[in-house]
N, C-alpha and C. Protein backbone atom coordinates (compact mmCIF):
# COMPACT_ATOMS: atom_id res chain seq x y z
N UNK A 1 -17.53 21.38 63.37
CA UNK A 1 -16.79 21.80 64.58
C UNK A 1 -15.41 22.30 64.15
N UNK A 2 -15.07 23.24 64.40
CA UNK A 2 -13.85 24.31 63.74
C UNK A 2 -12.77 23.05 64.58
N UNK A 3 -13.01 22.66 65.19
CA UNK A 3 -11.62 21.41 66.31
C UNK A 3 -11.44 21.18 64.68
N UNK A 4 -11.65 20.25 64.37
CA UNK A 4 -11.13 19.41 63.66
C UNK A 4 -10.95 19.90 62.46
N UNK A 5 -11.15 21.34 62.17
CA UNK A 5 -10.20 21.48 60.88
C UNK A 5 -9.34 21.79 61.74
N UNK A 6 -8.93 22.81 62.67
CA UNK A 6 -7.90 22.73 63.50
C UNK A 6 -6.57 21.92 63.15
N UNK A 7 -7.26 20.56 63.88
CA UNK A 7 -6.38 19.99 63.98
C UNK A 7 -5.63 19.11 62.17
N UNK A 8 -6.93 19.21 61.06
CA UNK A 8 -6.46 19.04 60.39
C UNK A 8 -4.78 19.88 59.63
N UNK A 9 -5.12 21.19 59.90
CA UNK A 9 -4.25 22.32 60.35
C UNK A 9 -2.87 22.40 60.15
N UNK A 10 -2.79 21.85 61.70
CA UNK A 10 -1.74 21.60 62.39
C UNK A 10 -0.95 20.47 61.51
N UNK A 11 -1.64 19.05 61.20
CA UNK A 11 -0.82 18.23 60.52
C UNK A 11 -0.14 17.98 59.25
N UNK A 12 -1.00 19.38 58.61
CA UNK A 12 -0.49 19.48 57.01
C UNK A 12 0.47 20.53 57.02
N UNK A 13 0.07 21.85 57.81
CA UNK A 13 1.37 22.91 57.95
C UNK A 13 2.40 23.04 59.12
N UNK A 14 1.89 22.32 60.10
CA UNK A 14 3.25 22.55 61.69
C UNK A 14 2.38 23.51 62.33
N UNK A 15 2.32 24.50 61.96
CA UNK A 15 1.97 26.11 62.52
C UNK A 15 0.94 26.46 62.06
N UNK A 16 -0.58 26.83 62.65
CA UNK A 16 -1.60 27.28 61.97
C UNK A 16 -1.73 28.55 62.92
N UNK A 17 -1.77 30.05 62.58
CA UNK A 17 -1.78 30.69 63.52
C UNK A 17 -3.41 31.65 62.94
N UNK A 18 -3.95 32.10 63.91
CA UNK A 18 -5.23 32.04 63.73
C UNK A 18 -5.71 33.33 64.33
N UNK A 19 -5.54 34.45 63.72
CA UNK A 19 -6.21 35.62 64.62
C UNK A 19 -7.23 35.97 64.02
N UNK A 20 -8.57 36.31 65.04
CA UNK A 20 -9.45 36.61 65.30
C UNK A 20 -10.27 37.73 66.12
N UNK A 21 -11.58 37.91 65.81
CA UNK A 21 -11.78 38.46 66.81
C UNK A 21 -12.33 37.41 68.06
N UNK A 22 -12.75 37.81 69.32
CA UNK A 22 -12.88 36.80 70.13
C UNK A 22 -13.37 35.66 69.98
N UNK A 23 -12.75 34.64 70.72
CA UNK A 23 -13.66 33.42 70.36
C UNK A 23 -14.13 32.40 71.54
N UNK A 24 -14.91 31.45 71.55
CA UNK A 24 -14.75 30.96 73.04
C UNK A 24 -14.23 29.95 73.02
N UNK A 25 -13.38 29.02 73.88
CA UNK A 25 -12.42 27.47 73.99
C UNK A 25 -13.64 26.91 74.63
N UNK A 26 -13.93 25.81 73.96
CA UNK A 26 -14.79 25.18 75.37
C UNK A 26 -13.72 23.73 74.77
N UNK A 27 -13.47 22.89 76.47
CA UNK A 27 -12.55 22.54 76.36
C UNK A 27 -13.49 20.68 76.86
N UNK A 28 -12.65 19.57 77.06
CA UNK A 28 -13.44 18.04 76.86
C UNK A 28 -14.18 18.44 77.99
N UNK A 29 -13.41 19.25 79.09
CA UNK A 29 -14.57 18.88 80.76
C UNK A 29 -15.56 19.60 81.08
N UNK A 30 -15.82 20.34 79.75
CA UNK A 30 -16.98 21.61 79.94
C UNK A 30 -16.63 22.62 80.51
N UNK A 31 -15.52 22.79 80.54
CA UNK A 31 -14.85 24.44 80.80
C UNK A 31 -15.29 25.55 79.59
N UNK A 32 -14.77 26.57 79.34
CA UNK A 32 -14.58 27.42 78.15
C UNK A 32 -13.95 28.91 79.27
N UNK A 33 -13.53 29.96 78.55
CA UNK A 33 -12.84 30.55 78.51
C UNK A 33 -13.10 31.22 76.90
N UNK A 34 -13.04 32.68 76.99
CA UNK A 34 -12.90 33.54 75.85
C UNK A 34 -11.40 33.51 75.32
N UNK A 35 -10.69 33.60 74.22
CA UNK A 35 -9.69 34.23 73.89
C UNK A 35 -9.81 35.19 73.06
N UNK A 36 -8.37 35.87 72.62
CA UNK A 36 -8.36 36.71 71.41
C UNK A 36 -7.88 36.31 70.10
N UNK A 37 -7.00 35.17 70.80
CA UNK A 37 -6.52 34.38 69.04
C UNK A 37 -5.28 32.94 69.88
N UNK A 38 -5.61 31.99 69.00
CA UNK A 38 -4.97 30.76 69.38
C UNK A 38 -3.68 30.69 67.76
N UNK A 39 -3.19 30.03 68.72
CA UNK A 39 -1.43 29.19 67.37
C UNK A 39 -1.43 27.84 68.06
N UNK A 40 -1.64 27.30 66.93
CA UNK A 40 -1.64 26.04 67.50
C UNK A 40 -0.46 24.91 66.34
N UNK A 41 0.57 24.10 67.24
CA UNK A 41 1.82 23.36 66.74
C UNK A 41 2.07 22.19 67.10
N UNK A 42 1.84 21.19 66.37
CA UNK A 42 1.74 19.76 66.44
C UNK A 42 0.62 19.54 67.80
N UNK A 43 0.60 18.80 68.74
CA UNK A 43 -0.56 18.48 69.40
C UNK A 43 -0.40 19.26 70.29
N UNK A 44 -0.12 21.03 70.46
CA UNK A 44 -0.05 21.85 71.62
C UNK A 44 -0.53 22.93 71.14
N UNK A 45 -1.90 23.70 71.67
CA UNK A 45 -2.37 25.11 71.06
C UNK A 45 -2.55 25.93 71.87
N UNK A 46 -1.70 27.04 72.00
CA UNK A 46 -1.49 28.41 72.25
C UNK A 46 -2.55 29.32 72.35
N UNK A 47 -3.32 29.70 73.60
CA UNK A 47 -4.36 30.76 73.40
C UNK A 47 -3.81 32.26 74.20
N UNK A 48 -4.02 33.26 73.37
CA UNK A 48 -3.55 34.30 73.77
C UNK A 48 -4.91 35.29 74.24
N UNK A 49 -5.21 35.68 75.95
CA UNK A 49 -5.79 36.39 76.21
C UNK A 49 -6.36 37.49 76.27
N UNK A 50 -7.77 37.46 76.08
CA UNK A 50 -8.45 39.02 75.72
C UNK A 50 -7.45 40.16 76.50
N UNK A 51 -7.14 40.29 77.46
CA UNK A 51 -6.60 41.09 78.82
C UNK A 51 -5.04 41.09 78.87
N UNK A 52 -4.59 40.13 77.71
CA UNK A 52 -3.03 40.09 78.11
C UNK A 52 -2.86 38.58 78.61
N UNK A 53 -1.51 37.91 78.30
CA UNK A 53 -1.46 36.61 79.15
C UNK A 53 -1.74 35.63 78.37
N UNK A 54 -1.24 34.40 78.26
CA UNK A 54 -0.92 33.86 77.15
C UNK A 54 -0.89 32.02 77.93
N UNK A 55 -1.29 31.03 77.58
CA UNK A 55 -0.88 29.56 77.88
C UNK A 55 -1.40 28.43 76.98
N UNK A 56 -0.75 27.25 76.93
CA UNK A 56 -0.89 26.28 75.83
C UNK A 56 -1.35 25.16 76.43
N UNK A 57 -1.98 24.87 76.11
CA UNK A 57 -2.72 22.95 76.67
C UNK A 57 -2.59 21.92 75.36
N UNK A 58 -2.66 20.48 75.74
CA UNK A 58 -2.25 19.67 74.77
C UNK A 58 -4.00 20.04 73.65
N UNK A 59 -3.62 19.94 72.60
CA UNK A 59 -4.83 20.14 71.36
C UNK A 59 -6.50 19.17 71.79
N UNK A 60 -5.62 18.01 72.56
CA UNK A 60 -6.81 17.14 72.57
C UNK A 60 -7.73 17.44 73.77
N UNK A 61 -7.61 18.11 74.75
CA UNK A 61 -8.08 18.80 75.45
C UNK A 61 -9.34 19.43 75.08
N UNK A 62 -9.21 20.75 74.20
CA UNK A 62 -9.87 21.04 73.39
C UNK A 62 -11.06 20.29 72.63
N UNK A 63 -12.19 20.69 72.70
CA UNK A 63 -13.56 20.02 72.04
C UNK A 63 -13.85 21.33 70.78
N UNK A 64 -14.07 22.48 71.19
CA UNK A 64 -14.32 22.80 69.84
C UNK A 64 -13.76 24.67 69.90
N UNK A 65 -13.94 25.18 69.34
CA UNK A 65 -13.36 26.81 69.62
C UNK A 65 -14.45 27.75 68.31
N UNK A 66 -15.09 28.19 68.90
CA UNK A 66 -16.52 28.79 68.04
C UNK A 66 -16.25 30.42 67.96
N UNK A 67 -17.09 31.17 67.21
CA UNK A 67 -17.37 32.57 67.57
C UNK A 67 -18.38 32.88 68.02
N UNK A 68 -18.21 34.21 69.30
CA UNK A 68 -18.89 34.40 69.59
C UNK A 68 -20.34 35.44 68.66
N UNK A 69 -21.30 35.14 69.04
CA UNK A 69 -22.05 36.13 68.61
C UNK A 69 -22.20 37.11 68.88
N UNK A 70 -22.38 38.17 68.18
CA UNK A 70 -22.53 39.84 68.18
C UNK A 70 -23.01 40.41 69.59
N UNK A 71 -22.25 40.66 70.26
CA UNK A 71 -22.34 41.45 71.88
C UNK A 71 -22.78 40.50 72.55
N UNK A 72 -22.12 39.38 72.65
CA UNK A 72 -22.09 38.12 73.71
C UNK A 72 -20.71 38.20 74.53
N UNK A 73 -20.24 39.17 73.98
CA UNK A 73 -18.55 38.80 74.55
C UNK A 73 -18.54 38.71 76.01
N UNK A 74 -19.00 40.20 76.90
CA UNK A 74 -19.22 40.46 78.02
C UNK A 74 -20.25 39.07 78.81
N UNK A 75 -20.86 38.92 78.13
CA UNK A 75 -21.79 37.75 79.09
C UNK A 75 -21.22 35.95 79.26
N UNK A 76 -20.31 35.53 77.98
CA UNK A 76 -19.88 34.50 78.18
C UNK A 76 -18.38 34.60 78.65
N UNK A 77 -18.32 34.80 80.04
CA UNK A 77 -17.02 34.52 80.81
C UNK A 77 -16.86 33.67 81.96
N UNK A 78 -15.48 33.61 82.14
CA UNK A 78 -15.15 32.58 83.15
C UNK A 78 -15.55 33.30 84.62
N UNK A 79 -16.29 32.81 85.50
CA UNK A 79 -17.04 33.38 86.54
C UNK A 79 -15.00 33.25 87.65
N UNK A 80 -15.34 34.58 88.84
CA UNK A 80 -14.36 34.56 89.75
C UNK A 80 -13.82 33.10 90.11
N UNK A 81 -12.98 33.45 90.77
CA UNK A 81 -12.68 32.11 91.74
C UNK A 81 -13.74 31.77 92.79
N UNK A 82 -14.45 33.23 93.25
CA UNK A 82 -15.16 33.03 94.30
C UNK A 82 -16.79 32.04 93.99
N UNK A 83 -16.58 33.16 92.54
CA UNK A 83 -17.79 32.08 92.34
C UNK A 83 -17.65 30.55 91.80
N UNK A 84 -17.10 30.38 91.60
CA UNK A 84 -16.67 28.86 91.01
C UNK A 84 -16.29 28.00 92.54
N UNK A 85 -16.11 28.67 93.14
CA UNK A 85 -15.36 27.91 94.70
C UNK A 85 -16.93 28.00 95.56
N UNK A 86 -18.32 28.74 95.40
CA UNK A 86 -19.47 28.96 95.69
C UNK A 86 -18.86 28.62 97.72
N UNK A 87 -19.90 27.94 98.33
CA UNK A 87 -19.73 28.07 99.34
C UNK A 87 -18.57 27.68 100.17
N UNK A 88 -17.28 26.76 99.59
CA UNK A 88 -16.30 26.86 100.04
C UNK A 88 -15.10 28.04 99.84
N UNK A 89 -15.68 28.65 99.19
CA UNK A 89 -14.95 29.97 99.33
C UNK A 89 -14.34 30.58 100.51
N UNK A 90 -14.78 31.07 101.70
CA UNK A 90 -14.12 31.43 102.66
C UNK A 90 -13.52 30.27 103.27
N UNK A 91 -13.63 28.81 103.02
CA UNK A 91 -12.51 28.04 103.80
C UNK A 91 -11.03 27.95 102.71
N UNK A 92 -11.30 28.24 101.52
CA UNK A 92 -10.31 28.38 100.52
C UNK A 92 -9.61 29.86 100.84
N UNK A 93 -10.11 30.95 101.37
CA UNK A 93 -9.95 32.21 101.49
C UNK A 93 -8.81 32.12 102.78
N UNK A 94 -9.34 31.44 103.48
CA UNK A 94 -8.82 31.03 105.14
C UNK A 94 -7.55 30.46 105.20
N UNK A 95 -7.21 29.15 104.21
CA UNK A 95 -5.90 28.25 104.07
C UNK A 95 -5.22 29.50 103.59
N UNK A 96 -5.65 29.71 102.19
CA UNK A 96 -4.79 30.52 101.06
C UNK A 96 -3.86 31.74 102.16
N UNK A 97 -5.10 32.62 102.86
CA UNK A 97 -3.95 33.22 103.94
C UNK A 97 -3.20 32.84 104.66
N UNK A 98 -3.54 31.60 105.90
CA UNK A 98 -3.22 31.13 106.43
C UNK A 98 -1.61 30.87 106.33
N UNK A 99 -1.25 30.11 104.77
CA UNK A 99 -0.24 29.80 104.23
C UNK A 99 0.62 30.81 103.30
N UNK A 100 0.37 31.93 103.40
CA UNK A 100 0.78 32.88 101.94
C UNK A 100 0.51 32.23 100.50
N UNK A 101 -0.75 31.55 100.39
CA UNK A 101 -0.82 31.28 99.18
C UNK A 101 -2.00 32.21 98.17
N UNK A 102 -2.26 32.36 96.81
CA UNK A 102 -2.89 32.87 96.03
C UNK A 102 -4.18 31.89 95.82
N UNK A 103 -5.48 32.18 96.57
CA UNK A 103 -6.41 31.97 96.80
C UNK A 103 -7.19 31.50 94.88
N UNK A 104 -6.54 31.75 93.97
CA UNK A 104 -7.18 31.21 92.34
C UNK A 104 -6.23 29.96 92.26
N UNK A 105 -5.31 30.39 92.49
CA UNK A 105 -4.37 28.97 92.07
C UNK A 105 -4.48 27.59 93.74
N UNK A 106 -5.20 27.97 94.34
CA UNK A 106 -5.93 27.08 95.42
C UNK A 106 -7.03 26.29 94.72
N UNK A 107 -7.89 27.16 94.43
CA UNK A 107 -9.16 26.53 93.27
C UNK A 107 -8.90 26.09 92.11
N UNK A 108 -7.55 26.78 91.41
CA UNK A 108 -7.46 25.69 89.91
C UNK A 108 -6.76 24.59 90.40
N UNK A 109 -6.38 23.95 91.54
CA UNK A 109 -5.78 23.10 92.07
C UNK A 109 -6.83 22.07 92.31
N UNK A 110 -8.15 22.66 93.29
CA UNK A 110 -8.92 21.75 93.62
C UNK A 110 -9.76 21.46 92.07
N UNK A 111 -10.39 22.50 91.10
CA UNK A 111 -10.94 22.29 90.06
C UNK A 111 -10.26 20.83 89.64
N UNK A 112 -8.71 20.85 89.14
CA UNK A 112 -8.21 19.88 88.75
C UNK A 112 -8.25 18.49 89.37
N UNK A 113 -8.45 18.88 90.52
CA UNK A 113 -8.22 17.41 91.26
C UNK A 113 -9.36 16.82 91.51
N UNK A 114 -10.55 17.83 91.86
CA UNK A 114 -11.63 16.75 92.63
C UNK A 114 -12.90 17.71 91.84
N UNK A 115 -12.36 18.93 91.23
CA UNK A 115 -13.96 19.17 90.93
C UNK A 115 -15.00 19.86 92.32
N UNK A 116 -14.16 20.32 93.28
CA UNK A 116 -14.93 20.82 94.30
C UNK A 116 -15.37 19.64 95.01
N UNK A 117 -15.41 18.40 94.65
CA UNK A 117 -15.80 17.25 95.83
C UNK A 117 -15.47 16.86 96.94
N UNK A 118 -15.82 17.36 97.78
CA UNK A 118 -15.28 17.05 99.35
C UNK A 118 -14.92 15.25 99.38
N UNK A 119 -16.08 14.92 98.58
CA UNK A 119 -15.97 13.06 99.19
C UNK A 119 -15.18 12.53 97.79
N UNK A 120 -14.49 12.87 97.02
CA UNK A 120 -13.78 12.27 96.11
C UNK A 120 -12.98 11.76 96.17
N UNK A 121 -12.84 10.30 95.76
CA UNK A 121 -11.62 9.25 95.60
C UNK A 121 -11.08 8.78 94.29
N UNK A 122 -10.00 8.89 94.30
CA UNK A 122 -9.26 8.51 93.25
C UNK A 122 -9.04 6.78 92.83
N UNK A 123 -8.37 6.29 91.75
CA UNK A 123 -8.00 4.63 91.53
C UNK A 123 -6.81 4.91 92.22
N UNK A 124 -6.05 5.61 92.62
CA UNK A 124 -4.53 5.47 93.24
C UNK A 124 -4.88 5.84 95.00
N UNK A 125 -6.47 6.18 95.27
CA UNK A 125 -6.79 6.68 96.48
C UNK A 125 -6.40 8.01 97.17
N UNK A 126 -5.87 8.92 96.68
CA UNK A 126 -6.15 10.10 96.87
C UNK A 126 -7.37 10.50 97.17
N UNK A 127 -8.07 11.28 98.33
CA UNK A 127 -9.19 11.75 98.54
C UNK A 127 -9.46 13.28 98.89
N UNK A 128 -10.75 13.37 98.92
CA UNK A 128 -11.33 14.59 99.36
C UNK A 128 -10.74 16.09 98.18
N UNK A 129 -11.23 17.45 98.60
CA UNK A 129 -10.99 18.37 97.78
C UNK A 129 -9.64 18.36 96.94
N UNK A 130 -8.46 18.39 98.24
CA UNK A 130 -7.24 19.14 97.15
C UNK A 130 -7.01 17.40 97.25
N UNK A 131 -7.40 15.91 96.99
CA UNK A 131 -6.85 14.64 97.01
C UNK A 131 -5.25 13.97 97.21
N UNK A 132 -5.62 14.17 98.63
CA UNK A 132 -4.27 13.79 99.12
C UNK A 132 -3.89 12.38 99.27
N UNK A 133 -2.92 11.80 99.23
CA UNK A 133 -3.06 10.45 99.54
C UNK A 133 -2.80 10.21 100.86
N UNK A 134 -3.15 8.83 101.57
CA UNK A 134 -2.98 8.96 103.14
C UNK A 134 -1.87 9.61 103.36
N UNK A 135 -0.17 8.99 102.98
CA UNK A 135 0.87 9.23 103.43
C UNK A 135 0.71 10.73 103.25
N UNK A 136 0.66 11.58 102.62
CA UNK A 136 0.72 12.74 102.27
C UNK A 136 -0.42 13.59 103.46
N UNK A 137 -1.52 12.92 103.86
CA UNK A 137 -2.31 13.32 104.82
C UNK A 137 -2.00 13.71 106.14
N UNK A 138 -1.67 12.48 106.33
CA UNK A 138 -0.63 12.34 107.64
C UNK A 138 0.60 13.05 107.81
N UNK A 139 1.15 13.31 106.56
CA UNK A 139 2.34 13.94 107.13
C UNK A 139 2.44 15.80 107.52
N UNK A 140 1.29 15.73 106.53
CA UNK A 140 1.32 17.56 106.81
C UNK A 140 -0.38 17.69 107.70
N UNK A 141 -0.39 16.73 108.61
CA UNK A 141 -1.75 16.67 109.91
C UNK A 141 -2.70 17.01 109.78
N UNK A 142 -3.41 15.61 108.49
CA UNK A 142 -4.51 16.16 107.87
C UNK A 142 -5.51 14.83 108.91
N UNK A 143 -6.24 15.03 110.32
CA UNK A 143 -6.79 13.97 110.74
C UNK A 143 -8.12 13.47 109.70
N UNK A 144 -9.12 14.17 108.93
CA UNK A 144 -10.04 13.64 108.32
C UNK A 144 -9.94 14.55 107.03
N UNK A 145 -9.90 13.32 105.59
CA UNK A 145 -9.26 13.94 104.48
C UNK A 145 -10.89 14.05 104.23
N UNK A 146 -12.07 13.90 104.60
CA UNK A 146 -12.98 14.15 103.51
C UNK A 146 -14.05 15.39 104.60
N UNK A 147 -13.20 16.26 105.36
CA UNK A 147 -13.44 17.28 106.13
C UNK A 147 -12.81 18.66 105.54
N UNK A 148 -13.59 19.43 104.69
CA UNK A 148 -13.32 20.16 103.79
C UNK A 148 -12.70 21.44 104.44
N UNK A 149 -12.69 21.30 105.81
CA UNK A 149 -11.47 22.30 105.98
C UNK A 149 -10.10 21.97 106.13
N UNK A 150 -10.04 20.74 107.27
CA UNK A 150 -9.12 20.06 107.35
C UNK A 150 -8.50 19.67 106.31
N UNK A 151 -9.46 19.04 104.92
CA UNK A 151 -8.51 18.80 103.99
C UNK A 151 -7.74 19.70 103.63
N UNK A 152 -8.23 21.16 103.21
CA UNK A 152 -8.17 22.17 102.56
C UNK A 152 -7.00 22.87 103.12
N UNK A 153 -6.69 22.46 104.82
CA UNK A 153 -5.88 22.85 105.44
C UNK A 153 -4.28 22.25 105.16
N UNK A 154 -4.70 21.04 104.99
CA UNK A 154 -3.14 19.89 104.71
C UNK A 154 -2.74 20.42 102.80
N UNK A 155 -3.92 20.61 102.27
CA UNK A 155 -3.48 20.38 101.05
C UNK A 155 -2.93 21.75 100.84
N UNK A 156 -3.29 22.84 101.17
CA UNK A 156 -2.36 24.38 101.38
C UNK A 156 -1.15 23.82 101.83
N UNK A 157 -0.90 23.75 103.36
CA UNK A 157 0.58 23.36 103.85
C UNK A 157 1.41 22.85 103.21
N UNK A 158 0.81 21.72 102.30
CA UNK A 158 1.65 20.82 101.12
C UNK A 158 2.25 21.65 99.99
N UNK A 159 0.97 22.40 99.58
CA UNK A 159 1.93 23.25 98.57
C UNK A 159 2.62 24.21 99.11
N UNK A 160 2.60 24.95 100.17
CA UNK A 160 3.50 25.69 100.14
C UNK A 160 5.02 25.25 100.76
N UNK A 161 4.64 23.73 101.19
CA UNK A 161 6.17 23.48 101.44
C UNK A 161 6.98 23.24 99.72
N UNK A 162 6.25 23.07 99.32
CA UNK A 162 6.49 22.44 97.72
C UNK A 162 7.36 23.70 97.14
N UNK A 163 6.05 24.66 97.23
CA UNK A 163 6.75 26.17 96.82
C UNK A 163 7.94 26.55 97.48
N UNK A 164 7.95 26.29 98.35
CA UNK A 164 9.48 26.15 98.97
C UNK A 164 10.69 26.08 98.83
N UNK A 165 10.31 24.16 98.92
CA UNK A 165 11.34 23.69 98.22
C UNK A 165 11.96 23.72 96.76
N UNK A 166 10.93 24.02 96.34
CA UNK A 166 11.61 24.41 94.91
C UNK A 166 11.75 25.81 94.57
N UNK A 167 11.67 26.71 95.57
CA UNK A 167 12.37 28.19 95.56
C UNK A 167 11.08 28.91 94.21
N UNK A 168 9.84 28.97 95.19
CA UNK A 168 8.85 29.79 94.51
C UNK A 168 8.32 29.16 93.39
N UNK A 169 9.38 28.54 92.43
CA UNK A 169 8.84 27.72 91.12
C UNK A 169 7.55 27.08 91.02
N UNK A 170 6.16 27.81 90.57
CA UNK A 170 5.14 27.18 90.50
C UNK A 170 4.78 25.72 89.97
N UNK A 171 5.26 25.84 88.40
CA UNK A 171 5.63 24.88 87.41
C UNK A 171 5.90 23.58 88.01
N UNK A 172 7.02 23.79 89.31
CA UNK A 172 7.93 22.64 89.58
C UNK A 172 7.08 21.88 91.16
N UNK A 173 6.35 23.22 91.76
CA UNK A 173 5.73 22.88 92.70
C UNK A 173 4.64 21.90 92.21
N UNK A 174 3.84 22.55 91.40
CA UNK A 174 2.62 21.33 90.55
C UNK A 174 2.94 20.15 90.50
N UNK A 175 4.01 20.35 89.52
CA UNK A 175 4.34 18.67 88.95
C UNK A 175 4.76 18.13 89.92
N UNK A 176 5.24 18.35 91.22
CA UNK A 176 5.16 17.54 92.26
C UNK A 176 4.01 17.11 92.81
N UNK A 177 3.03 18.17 92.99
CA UNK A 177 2.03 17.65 93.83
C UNK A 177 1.26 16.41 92.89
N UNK A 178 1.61 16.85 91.66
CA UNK A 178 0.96 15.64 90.47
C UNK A 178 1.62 14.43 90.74
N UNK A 179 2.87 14.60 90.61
CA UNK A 179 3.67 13.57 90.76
C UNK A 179 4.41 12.98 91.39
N UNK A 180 5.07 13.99 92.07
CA UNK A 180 5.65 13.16 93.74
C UNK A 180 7.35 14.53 93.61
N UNK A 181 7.38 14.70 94.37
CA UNK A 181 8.65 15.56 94.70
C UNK A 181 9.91 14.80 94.20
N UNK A 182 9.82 13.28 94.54
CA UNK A 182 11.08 12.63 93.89
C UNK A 182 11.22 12.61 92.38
N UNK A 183 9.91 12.51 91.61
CA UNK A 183 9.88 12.35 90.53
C UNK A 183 10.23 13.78 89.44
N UNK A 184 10.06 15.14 90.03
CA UNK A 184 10.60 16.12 89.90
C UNK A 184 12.07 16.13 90.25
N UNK A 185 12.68 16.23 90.97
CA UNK A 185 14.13 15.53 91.57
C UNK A 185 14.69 14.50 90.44
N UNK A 186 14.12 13.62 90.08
CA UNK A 186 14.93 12.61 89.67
C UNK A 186 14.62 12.78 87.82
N UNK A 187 13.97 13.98 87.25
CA UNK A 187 14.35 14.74 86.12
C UNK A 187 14.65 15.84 85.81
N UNK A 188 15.10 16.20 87.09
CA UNK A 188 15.27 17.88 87.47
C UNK A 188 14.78 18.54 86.41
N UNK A 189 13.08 18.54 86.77
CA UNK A 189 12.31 19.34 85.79
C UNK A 189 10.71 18.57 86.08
N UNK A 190 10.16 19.08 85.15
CA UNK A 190 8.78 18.43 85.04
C UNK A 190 8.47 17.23 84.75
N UNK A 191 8.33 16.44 85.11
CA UNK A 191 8.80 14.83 84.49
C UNK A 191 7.85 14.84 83.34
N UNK A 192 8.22 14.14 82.74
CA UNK A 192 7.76 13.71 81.20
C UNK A 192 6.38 12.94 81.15
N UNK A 193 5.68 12.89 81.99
CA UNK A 193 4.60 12.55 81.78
C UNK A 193 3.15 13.09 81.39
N UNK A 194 2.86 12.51 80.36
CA UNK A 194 1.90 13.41 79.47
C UNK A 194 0.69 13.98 80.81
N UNK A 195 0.40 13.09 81.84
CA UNK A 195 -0.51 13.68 82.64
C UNK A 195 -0.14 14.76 83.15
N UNK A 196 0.94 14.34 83.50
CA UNK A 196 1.33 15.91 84.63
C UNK A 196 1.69 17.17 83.92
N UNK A 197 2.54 16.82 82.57
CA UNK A 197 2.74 18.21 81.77
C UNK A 197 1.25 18.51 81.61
N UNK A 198 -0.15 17.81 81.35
CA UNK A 198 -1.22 18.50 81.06
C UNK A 198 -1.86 19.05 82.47
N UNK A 199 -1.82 18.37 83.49
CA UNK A 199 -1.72 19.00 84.92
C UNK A 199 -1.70 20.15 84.96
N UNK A 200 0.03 20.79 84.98
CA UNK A 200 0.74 21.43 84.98
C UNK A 200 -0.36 22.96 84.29
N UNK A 201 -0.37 22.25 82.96
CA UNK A 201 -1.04 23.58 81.68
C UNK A 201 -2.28 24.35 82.36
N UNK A 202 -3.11 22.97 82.57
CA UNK A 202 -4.35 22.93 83.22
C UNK A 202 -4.48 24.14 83.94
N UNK A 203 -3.99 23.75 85.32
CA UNK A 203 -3.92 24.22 86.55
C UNK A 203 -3.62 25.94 86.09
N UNK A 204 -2.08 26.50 85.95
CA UNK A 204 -1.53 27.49 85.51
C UNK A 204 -2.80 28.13 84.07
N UNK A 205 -3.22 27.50 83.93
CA UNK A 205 -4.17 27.82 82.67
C UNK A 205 -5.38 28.44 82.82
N UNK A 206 -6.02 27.68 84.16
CA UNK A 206 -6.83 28.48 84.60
C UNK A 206 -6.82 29.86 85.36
N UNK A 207 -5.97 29.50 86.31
CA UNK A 207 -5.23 30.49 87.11
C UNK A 207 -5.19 32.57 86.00
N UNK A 208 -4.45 31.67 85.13
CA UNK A 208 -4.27 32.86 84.02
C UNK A 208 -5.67 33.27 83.51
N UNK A 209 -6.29 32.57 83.24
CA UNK A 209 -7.87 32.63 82.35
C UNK A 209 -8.97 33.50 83.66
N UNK A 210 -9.01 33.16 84.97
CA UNK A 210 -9.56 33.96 86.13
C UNK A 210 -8.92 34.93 86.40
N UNK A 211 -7.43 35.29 86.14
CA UNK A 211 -7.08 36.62 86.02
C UNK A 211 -7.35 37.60 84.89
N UNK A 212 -7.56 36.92 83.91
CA UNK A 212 -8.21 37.86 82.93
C UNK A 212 -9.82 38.68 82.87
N UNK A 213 -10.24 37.84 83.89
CA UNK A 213 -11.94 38.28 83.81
C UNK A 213 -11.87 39.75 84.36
């Protein structure tokens, strides 16, 4: 598995930079994504897109990064938003306007959080698609969180007050919804937590990777 010279790599030189011709990421949750060439520096690797566009996720993320075979390129890609969102698509289509929001970064939101599961619960209790927690339900008038419009409806409103308040800043909007608006506030920045900086990558990662298709 090319991972682990990888990462052997990284710990003997700092900087392993690696161009190629395409290759595919398949990543721990069974994602993948094509690139054109990864740099990868202490436990953070850099993939730079076939199409332009560029983002880094923590190394361990990553399961293995292969080549593709001879005129596979076109067939192994990351499917739309639409298709990945399959029949909740037009209620994702519906909020995203509803709110002025960007209908991919709606779905790398729910991808991250629930996996498309309407009935998903968290250990901290967050539920349903975009996993809100009650207080957070209630406040932006979400009456039934495992009602995939309704949810879909509160969890839009949320971010775009987010986007808001932090004056468009995507980055800063995330790590709130990861982490709580105070906790952004009270490091004026992304808070330091390894979940949410990988959150953060995640989310924006995909976003970038469905704009490339």
């Amino acid at each position: 598995m090319r991972y682990r010279a990888l990462a052997g790599m990284t710990l003997v030189f700092g900087w392993a930079a690696v161009p190629r011709a395409a290759e595919r990421v398949v990543f721990q949750d069974g994602r993948h994504l094509i690139v054109e060439r990864w740099t990868a520096r202490g436990p953070w690797i850099q993939f730079e897109l076939e199409k332009g566009g560029a983002f880094a996720v923590p190394l361990e993320l990553v399961a293995s990064i292969e080549p593709l075979p001879p005129r596979l390129d076109e067939e192994i890609v990351r499917p739309g938003w639409q298709g990945r969102a399959g029949d909740l698509a037009p209620l994702i289509e519906s909020a995203a306007s509803h709110h002025g929001l960007d209908p991919e970064l709606l779905v790398a939101i729910i991808e991250a959080e629930s996996g498309f599961d309407p009935f998903a619960v968290s250990r901290k209790g967050a539920c349903g698609l975009m996993q809100l927690m009650p207080e957070t339900a209630a406040r932006f008038g979400v009456s039934d969180v495992f009602d995939p419009r309704d949810n879909l409806e509160g969890g839009a409103r949320y971010l775009r007050w987010l986007l808001e308040r932090f004056q468009g800043n995507q980055q800063l909007a995330l790590a709130a919804y990861n982490a709580g608006e105070g906790a952004v506030d009270r490091y004026g920045g992304i808070p330091p937590y390894p979940e949410t900086r990988s959150y953060v990558s995640r989310v924006l990662g995909a976003v970038a990777a469905s704009r490339s298709d």
